[in-house]
Protein backbone atom coordinates (compact mmCIF):
# COMPACT_ATOMS: atom_id res chain seq x y z
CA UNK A 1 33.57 -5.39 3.86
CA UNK A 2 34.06 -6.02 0.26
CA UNK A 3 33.14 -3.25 -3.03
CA UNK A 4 29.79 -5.76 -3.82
CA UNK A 5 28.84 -6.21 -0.03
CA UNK A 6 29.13 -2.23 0.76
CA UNK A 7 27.13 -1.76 -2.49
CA UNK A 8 24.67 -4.33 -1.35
CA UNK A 9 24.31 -2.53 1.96
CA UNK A 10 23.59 0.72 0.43
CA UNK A 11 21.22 -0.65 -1.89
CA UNK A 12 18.96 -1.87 1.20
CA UNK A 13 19.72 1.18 3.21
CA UNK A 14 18.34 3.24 -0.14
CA UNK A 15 15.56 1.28 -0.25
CA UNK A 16 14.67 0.90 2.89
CA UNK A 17 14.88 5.18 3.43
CA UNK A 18 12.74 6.09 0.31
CA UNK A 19 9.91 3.64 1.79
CA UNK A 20 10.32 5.19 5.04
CA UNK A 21 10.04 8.71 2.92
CA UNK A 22 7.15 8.10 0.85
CA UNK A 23 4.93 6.55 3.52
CA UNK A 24 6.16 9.51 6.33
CA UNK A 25 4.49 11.94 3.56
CA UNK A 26 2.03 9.98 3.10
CA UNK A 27 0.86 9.87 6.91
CA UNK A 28 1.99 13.95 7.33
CA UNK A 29 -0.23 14.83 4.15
CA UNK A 30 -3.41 12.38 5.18
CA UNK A 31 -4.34 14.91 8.40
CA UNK A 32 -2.54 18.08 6.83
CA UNK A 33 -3.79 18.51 3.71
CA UNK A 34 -7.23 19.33 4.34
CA UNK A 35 -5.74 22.05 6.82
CA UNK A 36 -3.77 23.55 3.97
CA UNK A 37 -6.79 23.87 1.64
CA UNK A 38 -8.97 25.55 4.68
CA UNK A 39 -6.20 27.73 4.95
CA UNK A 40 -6.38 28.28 1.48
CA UNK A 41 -10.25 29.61 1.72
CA UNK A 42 -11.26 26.38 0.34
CA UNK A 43 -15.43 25.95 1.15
CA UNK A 44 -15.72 22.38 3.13
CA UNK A 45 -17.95 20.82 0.02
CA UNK A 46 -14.36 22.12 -2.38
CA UNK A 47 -12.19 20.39 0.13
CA UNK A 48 -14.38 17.26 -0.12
CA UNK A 49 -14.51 17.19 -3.57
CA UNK A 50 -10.72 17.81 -3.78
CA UNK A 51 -9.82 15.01 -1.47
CA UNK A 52 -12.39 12.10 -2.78
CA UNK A 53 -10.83 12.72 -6.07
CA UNK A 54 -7.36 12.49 -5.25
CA UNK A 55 -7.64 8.78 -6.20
CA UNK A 56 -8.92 8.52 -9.46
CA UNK A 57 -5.01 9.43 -10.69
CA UNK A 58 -4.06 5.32 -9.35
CA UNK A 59 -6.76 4.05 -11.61
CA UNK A 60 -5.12 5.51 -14.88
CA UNK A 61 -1.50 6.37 -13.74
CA UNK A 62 -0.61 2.80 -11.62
CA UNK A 63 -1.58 0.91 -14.80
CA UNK A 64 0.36 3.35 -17.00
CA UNK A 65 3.37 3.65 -15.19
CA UNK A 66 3.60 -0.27 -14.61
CA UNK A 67 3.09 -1.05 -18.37
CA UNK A 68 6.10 1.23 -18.93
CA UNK A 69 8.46 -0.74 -16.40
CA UNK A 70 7.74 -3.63 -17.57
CA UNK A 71 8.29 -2.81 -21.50
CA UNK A 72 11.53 -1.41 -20.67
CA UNK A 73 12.66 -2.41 -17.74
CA UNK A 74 13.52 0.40 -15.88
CA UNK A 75 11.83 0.85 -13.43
CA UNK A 76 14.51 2.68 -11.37
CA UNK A 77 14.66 5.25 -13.59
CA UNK A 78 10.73 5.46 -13.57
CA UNK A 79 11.00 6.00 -9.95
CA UNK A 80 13.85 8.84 -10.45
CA UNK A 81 11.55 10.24 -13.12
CA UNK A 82 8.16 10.51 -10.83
CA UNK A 83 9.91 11.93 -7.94
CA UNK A 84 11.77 15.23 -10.12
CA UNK A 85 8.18 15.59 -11.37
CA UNK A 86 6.22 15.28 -8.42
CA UNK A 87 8.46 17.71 -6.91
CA UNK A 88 8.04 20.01 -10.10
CA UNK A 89 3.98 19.65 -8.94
CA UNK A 90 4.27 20.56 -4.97
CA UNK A 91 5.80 23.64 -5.81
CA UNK A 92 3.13 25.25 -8.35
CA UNK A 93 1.36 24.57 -5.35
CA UNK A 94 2.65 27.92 -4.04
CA UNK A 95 1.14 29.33 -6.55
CA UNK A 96 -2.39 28.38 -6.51
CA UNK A 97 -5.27 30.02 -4.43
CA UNK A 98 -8.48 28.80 -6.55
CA UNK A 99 -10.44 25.86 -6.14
CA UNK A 100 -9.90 24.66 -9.78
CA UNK A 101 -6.14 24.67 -9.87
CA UNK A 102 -5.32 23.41 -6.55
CA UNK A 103 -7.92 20.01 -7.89
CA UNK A 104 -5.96 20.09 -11.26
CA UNK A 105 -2.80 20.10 -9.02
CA UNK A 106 -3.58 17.69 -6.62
CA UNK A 107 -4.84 15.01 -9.48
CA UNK A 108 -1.13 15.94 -11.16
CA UNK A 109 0.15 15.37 -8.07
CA UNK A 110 -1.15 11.89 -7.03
CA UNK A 111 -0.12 10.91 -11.11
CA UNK A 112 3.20 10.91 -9.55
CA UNK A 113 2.92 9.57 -6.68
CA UNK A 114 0.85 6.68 -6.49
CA UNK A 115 3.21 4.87 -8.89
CA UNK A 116 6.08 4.99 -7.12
CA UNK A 117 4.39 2.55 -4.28
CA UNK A 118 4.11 -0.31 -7.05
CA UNK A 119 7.65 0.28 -8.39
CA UNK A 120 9.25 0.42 -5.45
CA UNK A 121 7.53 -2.62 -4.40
CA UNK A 122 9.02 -4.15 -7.73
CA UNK A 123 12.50 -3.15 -6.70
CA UNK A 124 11.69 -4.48 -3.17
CA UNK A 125 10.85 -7.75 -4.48
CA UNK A 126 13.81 -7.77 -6.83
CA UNK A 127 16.46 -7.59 -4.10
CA UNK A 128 17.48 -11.35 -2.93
CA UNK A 129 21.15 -12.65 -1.80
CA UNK A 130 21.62 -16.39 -1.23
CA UNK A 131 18.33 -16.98 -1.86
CA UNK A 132 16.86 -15.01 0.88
CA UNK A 133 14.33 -12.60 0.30
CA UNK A 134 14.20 -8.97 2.18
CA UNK A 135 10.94 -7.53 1.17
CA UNK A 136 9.23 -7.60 4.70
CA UNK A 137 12.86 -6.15 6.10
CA UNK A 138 12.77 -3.80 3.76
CA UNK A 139 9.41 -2.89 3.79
CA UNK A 140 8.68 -2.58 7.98
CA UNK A 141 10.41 0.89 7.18
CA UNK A 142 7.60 2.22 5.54
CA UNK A 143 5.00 1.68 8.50
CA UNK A 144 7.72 2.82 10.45
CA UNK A 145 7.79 5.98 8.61
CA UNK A 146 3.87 6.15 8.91
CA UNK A 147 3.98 5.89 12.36
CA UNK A 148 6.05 8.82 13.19
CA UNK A 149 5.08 10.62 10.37
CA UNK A 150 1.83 12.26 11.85
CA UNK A 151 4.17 13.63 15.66
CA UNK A 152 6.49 14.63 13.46
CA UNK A 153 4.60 16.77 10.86
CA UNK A 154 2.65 18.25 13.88
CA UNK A 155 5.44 19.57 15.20
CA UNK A 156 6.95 20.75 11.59
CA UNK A 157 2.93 22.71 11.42
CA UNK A 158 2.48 24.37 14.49
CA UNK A 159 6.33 25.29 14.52
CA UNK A 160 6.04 27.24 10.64
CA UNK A 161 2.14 27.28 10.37
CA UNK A 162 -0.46 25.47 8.07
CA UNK A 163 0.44 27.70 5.18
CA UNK A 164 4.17 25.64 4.92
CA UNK A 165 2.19 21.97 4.77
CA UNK A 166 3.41 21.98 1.01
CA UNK A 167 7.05 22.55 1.78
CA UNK A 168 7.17 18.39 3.68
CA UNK A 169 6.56 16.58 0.36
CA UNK A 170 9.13 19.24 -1.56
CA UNK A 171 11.83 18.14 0.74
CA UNK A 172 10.96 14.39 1.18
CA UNK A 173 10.64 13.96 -2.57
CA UNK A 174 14.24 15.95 -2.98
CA UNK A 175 15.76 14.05 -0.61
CA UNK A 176 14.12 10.59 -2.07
CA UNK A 177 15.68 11.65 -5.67
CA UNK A 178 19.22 11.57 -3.58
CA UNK A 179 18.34 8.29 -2.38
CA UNK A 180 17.18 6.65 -5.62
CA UNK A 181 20.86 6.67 -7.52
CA UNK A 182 21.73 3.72 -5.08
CA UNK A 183 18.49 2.14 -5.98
CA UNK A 184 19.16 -1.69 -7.51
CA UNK A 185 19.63 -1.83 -11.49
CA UNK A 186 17.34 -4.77 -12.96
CA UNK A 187 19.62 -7.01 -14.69
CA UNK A 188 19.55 -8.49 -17.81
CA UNK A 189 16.73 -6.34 -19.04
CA UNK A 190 17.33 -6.32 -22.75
CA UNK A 191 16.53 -9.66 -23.51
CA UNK A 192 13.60 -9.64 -21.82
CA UNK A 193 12.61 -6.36 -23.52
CA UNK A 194 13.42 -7.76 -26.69
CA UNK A 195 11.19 -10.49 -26.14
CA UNK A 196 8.53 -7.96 -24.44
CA UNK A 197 7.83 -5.95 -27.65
CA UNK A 198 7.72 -9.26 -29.84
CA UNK A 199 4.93 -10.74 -27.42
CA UNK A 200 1.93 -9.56 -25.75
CA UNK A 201 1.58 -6.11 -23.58
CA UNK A 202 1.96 -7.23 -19.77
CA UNK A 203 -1.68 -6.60 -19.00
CA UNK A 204 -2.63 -9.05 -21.28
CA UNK A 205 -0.04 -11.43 -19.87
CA UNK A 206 -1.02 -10.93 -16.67
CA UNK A 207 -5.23 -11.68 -17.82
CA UNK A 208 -4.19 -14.75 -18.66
CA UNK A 209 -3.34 -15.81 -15.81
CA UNK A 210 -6.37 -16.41 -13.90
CA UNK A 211 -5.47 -17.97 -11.36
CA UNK A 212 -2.36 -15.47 -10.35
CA UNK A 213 -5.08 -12.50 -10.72
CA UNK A 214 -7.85 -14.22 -8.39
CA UNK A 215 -4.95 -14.82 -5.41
CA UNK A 216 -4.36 -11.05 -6.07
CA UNK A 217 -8.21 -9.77 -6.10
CA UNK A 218 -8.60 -11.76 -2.76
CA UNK A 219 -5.22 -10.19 -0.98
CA UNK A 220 -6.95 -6.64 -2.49
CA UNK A 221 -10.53 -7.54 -0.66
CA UNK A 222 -8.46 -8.00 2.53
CA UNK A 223 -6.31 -4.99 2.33
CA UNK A 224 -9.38 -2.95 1.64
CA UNK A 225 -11.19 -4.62 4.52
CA UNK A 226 -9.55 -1.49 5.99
CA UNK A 227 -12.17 1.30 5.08
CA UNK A 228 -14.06 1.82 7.72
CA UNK A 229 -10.53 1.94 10.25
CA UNK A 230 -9.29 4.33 7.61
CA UNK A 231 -12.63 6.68 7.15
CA UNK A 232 -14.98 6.23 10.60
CA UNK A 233 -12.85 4.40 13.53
CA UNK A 234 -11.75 7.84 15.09
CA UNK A 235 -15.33 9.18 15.40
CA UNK A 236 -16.35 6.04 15.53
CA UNK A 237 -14.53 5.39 19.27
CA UNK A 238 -14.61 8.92 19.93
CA UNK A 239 -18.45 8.41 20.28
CA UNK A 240 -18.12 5.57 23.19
CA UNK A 241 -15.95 7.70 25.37
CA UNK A 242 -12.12 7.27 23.89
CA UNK A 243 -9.65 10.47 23.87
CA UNK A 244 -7.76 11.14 20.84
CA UNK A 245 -4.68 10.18 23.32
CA UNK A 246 -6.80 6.53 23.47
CA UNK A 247 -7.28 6.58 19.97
CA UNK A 248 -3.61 7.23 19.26
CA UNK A 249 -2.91 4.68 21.43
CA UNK A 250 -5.12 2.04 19.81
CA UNK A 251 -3.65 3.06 16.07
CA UNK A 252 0.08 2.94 18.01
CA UNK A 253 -0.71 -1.10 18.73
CA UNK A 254 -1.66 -1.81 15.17
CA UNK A 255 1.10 -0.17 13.51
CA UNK A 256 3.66 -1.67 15.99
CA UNK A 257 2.37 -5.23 15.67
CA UNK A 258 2.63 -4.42 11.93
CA UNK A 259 6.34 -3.46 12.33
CA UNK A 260 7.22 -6.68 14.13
CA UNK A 261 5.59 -8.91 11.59
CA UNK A 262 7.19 -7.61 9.03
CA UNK A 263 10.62 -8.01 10.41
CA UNK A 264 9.68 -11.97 10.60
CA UNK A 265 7.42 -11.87 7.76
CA UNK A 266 9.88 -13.42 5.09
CA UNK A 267 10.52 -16.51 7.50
CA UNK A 268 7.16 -16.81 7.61
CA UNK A 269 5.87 -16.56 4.23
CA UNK A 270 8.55 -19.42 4.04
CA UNK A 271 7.18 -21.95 6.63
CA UNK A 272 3.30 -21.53 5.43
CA UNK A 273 3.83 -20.46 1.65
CA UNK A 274 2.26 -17.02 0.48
CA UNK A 275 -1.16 -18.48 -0.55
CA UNK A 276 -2.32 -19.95 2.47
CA UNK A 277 -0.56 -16.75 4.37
CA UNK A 278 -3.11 -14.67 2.33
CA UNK A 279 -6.02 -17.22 3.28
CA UNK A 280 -5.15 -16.64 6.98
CA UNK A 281 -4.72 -13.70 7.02
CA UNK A 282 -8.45 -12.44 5.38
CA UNK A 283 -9.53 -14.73 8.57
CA UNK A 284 -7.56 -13.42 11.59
CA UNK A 285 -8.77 -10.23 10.29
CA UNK A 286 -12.22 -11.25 10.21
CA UNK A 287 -11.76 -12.01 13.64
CA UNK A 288 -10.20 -8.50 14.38
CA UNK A 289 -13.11 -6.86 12.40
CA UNK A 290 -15.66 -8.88 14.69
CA UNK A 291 -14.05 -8.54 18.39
CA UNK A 292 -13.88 -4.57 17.50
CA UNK A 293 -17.51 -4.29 16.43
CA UNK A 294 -18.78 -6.35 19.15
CA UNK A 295 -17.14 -4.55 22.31
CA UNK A 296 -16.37 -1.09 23.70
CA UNK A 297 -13.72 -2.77 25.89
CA UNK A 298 -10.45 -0.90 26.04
CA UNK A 299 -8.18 -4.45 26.69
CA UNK A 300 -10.14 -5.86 23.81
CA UNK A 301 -9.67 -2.93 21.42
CA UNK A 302 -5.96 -3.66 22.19
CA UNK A 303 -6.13 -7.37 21.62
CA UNK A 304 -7.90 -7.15 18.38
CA UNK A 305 -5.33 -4.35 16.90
CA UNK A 306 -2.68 -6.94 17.21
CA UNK A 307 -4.40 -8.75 14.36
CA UNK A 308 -3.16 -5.40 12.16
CA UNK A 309 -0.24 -7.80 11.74
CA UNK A 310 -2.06 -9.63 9.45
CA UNK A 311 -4.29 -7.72 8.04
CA UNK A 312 -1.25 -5.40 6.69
CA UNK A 313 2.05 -7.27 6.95
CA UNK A 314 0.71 -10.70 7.13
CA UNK A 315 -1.32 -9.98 3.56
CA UNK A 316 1.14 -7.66 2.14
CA UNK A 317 4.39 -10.00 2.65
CA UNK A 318 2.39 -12.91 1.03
CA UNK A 319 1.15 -10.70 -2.20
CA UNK A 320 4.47 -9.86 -2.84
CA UNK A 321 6.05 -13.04 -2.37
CA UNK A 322 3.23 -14.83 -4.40
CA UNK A 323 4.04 -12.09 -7.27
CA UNK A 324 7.48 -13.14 -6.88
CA UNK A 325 7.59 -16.75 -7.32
CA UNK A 326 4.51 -16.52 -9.71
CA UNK A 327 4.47 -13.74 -12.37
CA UNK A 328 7.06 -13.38 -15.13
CA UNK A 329 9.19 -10.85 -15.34
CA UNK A 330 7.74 -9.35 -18.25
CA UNK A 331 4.41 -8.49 -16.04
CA UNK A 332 5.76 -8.29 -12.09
CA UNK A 333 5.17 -4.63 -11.99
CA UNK A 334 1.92 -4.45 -13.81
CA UNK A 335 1.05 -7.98 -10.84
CA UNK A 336 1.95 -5.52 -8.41
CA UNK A 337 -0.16 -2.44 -9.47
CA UNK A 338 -3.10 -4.39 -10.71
CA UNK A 339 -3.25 -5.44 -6.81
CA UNK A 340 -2.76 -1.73 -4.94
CA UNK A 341 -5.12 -0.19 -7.58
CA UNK A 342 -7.87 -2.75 -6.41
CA UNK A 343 -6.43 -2.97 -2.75
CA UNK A 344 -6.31 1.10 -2.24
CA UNK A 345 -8.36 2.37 -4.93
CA UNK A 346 -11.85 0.49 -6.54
CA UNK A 347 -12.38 -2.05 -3.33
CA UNK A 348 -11.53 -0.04 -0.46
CA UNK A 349 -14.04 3.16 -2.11
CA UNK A 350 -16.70 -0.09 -1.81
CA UNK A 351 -15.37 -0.69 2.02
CA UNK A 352 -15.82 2.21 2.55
CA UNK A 353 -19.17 2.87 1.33
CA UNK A 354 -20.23 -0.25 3.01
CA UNK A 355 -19.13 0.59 6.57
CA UNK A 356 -20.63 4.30 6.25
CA UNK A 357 -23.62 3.09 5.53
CA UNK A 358 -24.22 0.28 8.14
CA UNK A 359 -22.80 2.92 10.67
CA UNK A 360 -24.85 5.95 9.26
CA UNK A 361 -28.25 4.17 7.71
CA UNK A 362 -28.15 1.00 9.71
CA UNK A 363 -26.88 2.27 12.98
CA UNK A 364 -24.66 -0.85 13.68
CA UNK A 365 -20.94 -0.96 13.76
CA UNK A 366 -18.96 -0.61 10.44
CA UNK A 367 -16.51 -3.07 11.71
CA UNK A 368 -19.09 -5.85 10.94
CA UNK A 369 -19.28 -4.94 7.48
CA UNK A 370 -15.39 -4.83 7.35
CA UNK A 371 -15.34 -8.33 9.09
CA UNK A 372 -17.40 -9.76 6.04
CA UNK A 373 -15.68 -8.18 3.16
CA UNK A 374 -12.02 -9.55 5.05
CA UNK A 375 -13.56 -13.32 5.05
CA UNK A 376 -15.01 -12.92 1.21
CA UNK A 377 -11.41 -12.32 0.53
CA UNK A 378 -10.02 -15.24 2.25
CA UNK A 379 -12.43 -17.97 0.95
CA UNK A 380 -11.28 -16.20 -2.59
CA UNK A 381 -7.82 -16.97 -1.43
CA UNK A 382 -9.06 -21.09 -0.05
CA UNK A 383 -11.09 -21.46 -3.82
CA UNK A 384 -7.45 -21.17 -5.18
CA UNK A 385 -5.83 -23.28 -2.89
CA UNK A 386 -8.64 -25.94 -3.63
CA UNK A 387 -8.22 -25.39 -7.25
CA UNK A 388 -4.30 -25.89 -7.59
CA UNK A 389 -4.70 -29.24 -5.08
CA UNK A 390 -7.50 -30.95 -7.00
CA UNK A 391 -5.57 -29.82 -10.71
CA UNK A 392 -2.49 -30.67 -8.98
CA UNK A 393 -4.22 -34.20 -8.06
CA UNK A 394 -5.99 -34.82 -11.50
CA UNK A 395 -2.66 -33.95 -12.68
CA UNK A 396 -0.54 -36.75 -10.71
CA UNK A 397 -3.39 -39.02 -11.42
CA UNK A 398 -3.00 -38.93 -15.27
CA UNK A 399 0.95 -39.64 -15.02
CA UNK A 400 0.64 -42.49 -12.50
């Protein structure tokens, strides 16, 4: 093996290890955190408040952060930057015990944090050899990650007690700042930087584009098709008659499915193309929506959670390949957190509202509201493809 392949290799093998850090905190910190502030003698209504807040910092910070790599470039270093101060944030954690600085902490926190999914997404999507593209390779290490993350952590809590929860994202942000020197250096970034400051701001770039910003609003409707799985599912099937061993089970099938897809998600996005990809997958997970509101079945649970490969990989892979092949380099990052602040912060708080109340006020599964919101999405995602055939007709018509 040559100096540029074994460089190559560790560049993938960094890559692929922060992803599987970040989302492995991400799943330990989504069941322990609310632990840690009970154990902290927060009241439930506090821990509520803290928790349905924790977003708000990816509406200002994603945007932020992703204007900054893209003016300069550097988005490795942004990453590099994020995690030393995210760490710096966990551990004043140790010293809070009121209500008000553990929210001021936790909003600091997530301003460091929710970043780094977009930029490493736009390092992710950076790293091609011969023309092939490794994103989804790359990538299936982060829902590998998630899935352990939750066994693991368990063990990590009952072994030192709820009062260490705080002492998993210190180490897997430390060890992620290791990691990120072998993360890939954009090249010839002062150029384009040049050119950056004497043109418009990326956001603006990226507005007008419309057609680039409606394929991203309808991958964000499907990825936030997820609410009600995210918020309700476990009481939700804990109310017909499932264990949380069932449940576990039923979550295990999703994520796996997800994993596999991914690994064959770049061939893929190759044989279809990433727009109809996105189109098909807001439908299969219609369909996976549907079958899981309709029936109480165990085997058809099952079935249906197989879709999750679409619904997450399937979706995901075609974004980021669509962002790829269609946004300049001057506005890739800001393409990429325009799409998780709608995906994971404004349209999944509307899921999410929607499914609690047809399953609270209505009485009637959440999953059908998730099953709509998945198929809005995908005829988003057909309009486009309509659009660029009938302009790429009209087109061909005038030169003929």
């Amino acid at each position: 093996m040559d100096k540029n392949e074994n460089e190559s290799l560790k560049t993938l093998v960094a890559t692929a290890g922060i992803y599987f850090l970040l989302f492995w905190l991400s799943g330990a910190l989504i069941p322990f955190f609310p632990l840690w502030l009970d154990h902290q003698g927060l009241s439930p209504d506090q821990i509520g408040i803290v928790v349905s807040l924790s977003f708000l910092p990816k509406l200002i910070g994603n945007p932020l952060i992703a204007h900054i790599a893209d003016s300069t470039g550097k988005a490795n270093r942004l990453i590099v930057a994020l995690l030393l101060y995210s760490v710096t944030v966990y551990l004043c954690y140790f010293f809070a015990d009121e209500f008000v600085a553990i929210l001021l902490l936790t909003l600091a926190a997530h301003f460091g944090t929710s970043p780094l999914g977009p930029l490493m997404d736009r390092v992710s999507i950076s790293i091609r050899k011969n023309g092939r593209d490794f994103y989804g390779n790359i990538r299936l290490w982060g829902s590998t990650g998630f899935a352990l993350s939750a066994l693991c952590a368990g063990y990590i809590v009952s072994g030192l007690g709820v009062a260490y929860v705080m002492t998993i994202p210190i180490t897997i942000l430390t060890i992620s700042i290791f990691a990120s020197r072998y993360l890939p250096v954009e090249k010839n970034t002062k150029k384009r930087v040049e050119r950056q400051h004497l043109g418009d701001p990326p956001l603006v770039q990226l507005i007008r584009r419309p057609e680039l910003l409606a394929v991203i609003v309808a991958s964000a409707i499907i990825q936030s098709s997820n609410g009600f799985l995210y918020s309700f599912s476990s009481i939700y099937w804990q109310q017909r008659g499932y264990t949380t061993f069932d449940i576990s089970v039923f979550w295990g099938v999703g994520i796996g499915f997800e994993i596999i897809f991914f690994f064959i998600s770049n061939r893929v996005v190759d044989r279809l193309g990433a727009l109809p990809l996105i189109m098909l997958s807001g439908i299969f997970s219609g369909l996976r929506w549907f079958v899981l509101g309709m029936t109480d079945t165990r085997e058809f649970i099952l079935l249906a959670q197989i879709l999750q490969c679409f619904t997450i990989s399937g979706n995901v892979s075609a974004i980021m390949a669509y962002i790829r092949q269609n946004a300049g380099a001057g506005y890739k990052t800001t393409a990429i957190a325009m799409y998780t602040t709608l995906a994971m912060g404004v349209f999944i708080f509307g899921s999410i509202q929607l499914g609690k109340w047809m399953y609270i006020t209505l009485e009637i599964s959440g999953f059908y509201g998730m099953a709509v919101v998945s198929l809005i999405g995908a005829l988003v995602a057909f309009t486009v493809i309509l659009y660029k055939f009938y302009t790429h007709e009209g087109v061909a018509a005038e030169n003929a």
